[in-house]
N, C-alpha and C. Protein backbone atom coordinates (compact mmCIF):
# COMPACT_ATOMS: atom_id res chain seq x y z
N UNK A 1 28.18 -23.00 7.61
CA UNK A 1 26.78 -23.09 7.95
C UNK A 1 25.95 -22.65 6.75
N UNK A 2 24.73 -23.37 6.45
CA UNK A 2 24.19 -22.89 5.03
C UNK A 2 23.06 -21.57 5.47
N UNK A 3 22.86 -21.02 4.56
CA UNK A 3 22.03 -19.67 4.80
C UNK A 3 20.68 -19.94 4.96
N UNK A 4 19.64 -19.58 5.44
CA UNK A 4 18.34 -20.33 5.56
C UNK A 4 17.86 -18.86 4.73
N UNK A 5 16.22 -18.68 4.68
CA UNK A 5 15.49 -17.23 4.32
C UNK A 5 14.89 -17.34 5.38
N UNK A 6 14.56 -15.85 5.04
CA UNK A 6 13.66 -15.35 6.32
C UNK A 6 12.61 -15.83 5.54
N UNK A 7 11.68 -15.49 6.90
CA UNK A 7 10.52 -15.84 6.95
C UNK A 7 9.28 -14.81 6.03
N UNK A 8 8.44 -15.36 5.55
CA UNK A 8 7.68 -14.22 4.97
C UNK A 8 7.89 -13.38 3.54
N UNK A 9 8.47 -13.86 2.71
CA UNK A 9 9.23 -13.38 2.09
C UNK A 9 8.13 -12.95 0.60
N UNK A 10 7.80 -14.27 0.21
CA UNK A 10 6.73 -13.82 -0.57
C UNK A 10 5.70 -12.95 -0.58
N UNK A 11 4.49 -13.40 1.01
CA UNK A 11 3.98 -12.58 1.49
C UNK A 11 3.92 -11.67 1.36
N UNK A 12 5.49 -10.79 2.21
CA UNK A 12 5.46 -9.14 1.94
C UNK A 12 5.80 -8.56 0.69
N UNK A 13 6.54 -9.11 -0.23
CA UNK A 13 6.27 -9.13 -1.35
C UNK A 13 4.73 -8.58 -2.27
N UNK A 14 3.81 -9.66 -2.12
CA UNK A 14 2.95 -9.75 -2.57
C UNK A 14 2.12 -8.61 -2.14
N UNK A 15 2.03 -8.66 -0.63
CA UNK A 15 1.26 -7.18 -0.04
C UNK A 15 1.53 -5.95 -0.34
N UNK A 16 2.81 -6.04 0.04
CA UNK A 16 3.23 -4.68 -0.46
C UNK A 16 2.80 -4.26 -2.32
N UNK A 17 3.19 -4.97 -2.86
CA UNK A 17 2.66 -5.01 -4.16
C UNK A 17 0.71 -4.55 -4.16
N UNK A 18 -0.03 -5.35 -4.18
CA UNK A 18 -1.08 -4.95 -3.36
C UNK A 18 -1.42 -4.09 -2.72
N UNK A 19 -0.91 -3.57 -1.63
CA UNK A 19 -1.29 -2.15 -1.66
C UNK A 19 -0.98 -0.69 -2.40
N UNK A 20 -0.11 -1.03 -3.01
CA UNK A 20 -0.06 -0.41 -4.13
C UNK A 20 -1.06 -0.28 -5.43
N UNK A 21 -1.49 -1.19 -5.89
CA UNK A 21 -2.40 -1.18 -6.58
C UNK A 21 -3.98 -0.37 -5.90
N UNK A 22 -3.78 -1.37 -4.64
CA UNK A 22 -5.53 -0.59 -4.41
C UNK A 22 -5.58 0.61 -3.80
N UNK A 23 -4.20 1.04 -3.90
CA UNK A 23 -4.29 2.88 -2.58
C UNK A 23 -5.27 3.80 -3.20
N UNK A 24 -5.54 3.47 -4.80
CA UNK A 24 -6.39 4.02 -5.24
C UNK A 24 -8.14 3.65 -4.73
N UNK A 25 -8.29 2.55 -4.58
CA UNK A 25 -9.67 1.86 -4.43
C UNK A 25 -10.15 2.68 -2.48
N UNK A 26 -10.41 3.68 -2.71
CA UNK A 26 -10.94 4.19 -1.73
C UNK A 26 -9.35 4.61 -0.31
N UNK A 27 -8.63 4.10 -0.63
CA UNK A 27 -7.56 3.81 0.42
C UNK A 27 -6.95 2.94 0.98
N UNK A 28 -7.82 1.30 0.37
CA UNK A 28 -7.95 0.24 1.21
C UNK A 28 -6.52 -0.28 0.70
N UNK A 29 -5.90 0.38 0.72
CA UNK A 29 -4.16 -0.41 -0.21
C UNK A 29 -3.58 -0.13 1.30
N UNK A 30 -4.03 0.61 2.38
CA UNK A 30 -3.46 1.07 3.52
C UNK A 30 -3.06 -0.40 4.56
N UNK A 31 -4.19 -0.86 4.23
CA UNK A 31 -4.45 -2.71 4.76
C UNK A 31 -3.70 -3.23 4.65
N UNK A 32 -3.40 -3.92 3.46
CA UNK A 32 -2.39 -4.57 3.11
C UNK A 32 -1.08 -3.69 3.01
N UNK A 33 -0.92 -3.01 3.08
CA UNK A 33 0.76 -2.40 3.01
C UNK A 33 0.80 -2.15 4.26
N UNK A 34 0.09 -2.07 5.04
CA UNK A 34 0.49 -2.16 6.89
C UNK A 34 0.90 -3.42 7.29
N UNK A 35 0.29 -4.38 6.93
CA UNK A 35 0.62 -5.87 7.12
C UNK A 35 1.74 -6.28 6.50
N UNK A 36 2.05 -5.86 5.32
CA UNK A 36 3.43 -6.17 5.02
C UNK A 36 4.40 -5.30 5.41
N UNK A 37 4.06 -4.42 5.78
CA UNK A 37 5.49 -3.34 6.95
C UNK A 37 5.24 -4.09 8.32
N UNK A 38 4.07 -4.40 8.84
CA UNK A 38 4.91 -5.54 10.08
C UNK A 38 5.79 -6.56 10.07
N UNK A 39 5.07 -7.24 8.76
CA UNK A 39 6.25 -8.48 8.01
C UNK A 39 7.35 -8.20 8.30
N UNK A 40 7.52 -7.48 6.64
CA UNK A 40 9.25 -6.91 7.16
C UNK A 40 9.26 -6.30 8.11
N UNK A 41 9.08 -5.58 9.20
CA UNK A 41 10.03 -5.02 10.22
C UNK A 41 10.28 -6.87 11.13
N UNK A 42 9.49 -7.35 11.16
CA UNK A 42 9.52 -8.56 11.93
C UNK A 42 11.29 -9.15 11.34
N UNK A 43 10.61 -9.42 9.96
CA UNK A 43 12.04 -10.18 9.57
C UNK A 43 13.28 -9.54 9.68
N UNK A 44 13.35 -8.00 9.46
CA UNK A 44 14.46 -7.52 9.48
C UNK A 44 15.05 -7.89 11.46
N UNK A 45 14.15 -7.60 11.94
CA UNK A 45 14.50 -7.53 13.39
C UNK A 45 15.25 -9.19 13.61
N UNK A 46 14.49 -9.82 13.27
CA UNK A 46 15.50 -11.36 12.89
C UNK A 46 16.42 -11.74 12.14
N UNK A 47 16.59 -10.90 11.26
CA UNK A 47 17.60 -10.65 10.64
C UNK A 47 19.35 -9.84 11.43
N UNK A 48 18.90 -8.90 11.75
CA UNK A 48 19.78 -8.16 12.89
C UNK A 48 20.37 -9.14 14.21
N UNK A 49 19.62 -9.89 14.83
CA UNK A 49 19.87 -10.97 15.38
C UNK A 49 21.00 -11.83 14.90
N UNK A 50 20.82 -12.30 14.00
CA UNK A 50 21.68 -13.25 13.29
C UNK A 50 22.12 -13.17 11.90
N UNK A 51 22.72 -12.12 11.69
CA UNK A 51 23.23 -11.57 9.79
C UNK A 51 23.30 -12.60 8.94
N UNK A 52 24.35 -13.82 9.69
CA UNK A 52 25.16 -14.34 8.87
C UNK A 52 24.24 -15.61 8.60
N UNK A 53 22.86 -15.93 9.15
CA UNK A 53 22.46 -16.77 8.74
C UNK A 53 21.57 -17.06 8.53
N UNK A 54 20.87 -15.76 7.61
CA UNK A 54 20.16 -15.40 6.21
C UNK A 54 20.81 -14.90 5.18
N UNK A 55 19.45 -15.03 3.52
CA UNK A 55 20.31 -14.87 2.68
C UNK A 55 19.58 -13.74 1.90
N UNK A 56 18.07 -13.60 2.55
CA UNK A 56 17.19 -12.60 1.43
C UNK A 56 17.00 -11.75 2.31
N UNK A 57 17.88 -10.76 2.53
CA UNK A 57 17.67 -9.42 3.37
C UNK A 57 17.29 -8.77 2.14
N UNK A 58 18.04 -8.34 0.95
CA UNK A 58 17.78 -7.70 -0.11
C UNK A 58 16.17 -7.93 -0.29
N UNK A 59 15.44 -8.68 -0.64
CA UNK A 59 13.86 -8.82 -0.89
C UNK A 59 13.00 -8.45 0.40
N UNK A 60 13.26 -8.41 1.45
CA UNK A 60 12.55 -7.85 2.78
C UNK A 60 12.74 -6.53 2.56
N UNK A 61 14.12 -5.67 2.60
CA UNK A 61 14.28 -4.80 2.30
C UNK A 61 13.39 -4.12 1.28
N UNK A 62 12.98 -4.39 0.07
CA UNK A 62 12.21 -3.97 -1.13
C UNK A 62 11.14 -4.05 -0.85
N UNK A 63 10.76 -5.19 -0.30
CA UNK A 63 9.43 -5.08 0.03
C UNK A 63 8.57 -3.80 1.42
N UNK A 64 9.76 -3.45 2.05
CA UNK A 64 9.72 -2.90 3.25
C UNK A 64 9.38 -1.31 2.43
N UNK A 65 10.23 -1.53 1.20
CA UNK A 65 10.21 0.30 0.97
C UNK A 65 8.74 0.26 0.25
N UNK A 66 8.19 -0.80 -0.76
CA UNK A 66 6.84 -0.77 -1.66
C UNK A 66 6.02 -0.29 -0.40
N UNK A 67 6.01 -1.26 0.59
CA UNK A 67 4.82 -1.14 2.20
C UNK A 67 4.57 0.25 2.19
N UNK A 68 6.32 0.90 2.32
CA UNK A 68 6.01 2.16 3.00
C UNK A 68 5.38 3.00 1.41
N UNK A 69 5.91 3.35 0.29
CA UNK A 69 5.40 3.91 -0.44
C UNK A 69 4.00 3.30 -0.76
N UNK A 70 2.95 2.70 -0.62
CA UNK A 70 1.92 2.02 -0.57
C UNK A 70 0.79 2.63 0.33
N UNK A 71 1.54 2.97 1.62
CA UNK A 71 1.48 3.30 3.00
C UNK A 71 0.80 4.92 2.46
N UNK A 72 2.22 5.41 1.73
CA UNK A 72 2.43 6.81 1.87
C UNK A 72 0.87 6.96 0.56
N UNK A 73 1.09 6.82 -0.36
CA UNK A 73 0.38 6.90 -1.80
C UNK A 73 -1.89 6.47 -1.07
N UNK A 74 -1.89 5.54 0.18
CA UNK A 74 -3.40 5.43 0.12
C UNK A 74 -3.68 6.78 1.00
N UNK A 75 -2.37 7.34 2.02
CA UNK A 75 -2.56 7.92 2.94
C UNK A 75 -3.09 9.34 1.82
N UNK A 76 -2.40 9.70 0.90
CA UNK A 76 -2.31 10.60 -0.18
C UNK A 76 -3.86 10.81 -0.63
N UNK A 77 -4.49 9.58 -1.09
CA UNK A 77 -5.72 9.30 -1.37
C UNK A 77 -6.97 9.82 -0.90
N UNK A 78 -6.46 9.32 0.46
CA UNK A 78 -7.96 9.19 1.70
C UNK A 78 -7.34 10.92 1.97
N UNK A 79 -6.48 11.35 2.04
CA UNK A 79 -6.25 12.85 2.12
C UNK A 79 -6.62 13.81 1.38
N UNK A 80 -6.30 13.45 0.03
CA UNK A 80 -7.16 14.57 -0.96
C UNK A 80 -8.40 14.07 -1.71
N UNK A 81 -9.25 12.62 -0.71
CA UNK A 81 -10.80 12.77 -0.66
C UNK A 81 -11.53 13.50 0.22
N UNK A 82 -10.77 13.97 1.44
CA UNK A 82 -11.07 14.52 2.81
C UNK A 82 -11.04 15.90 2.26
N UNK A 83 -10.24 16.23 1.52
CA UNK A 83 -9.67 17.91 0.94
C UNK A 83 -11.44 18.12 0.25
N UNK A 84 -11.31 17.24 -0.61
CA UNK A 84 -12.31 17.56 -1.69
C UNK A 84 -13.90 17.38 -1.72
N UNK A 85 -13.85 16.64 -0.24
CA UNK A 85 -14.85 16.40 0.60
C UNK A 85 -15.58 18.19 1.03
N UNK A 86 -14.05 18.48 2.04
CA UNK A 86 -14.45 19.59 3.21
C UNK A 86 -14.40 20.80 2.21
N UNK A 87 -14.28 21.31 0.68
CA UNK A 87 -13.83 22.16 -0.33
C UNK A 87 -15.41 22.05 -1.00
N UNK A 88 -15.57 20.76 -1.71
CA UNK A 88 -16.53 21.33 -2.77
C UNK A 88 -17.78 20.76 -2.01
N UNK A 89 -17.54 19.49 -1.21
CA UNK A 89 -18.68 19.07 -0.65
C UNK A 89 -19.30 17.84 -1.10
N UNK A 90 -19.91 16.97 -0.39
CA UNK A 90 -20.68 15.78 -1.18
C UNK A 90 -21.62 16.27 -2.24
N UNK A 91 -22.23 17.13 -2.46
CA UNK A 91 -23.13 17.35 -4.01
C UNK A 91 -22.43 17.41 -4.74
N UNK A 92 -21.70 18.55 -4.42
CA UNK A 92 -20.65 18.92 -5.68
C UNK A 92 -19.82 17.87 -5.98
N UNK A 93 -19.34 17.10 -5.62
CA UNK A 93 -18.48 15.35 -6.10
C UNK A 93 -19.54 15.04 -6.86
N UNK A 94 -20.81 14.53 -6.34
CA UNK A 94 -22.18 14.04 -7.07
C UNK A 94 -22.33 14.59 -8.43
N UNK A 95 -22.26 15.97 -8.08
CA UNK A 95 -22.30 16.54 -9.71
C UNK A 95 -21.97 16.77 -10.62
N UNK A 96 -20.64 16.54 -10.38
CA UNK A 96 -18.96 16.64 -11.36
C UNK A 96 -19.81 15.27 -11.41
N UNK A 97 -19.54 14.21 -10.73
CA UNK A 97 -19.66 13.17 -10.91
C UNK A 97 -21.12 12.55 -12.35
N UNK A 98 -21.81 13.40 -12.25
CA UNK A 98 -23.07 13.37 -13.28
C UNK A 98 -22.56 13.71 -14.53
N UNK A 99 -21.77 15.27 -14.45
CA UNK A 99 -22.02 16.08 -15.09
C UNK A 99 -20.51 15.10 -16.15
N UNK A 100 -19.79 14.15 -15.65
CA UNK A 100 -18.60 13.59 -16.17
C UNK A 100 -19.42 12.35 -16.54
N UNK A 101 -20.12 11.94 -16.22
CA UNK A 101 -21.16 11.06 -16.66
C UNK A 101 -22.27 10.90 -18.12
N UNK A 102 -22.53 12.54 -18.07
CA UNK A 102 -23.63 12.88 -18.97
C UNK A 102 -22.31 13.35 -20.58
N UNK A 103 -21.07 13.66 -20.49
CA UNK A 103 -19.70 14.00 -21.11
C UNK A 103 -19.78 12.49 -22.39
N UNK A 104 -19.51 11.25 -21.29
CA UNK A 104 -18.54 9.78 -21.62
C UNK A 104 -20.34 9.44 -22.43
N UNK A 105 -21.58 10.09 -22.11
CA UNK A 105 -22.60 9.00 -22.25
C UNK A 105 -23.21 7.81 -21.83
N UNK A 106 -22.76 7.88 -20.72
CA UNK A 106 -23.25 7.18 -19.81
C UNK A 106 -24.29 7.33 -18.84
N UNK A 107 -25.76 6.54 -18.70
CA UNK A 107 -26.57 6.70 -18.35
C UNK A 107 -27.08 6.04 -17.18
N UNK A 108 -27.72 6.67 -16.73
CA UNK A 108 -27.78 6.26 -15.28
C UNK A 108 -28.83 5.09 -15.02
């Protein structure tokens, strides 16, 4: 019997990748690396079903672990903005934020 792929393969790939990049951009990497951990759990679960007749478990797999480290890294983010939020406060961000501003020369 020939091996078919799962389904989705690029996709979670790509997302997962993707949220990686943007976990920095406010958190929003959380989006896309949730959507590609449904992916893969989907495919793996179809996978388990029927072993022998798929062939890219290995790339679901990888992509499954980027999701979760993606997952883990915006959660990290939006956590120590919340820290630094309830610590120094919205001015104080504002003013580092100036005061790192007025440093580079950059004008407002």
């Amino acid at each position: 019997m020939e091996q078919q792929k799962l389904p989705n393969e690029t996709a979670i790939i790509v997302l997962s990748i993707f949220g990686i990049i943007c976990c920095w951009c406010f958190g929003l990497g959380i989006i896309p690396a949730a959507i590609a951990l449904v992916l893969a759990l989907k495919s793996q679960k179809l996978y388990k079903q029927n072993p022998e007749l798929y062939s890219n478990y290995k790339t679901i797999n990888i992509g499954k672990i980027l999701a979760i480290i993606g997952i883990a890294l915006s959660v990290y983010y939006i956590g120590s903005v919340i820290y630094q939020i309830s610590t120094i406060g919205w001015d104080g961000i504002m003013e580092q934020q100036k005061e790192m501003m007025e440093q580079w020369g950059i004008e407002e």
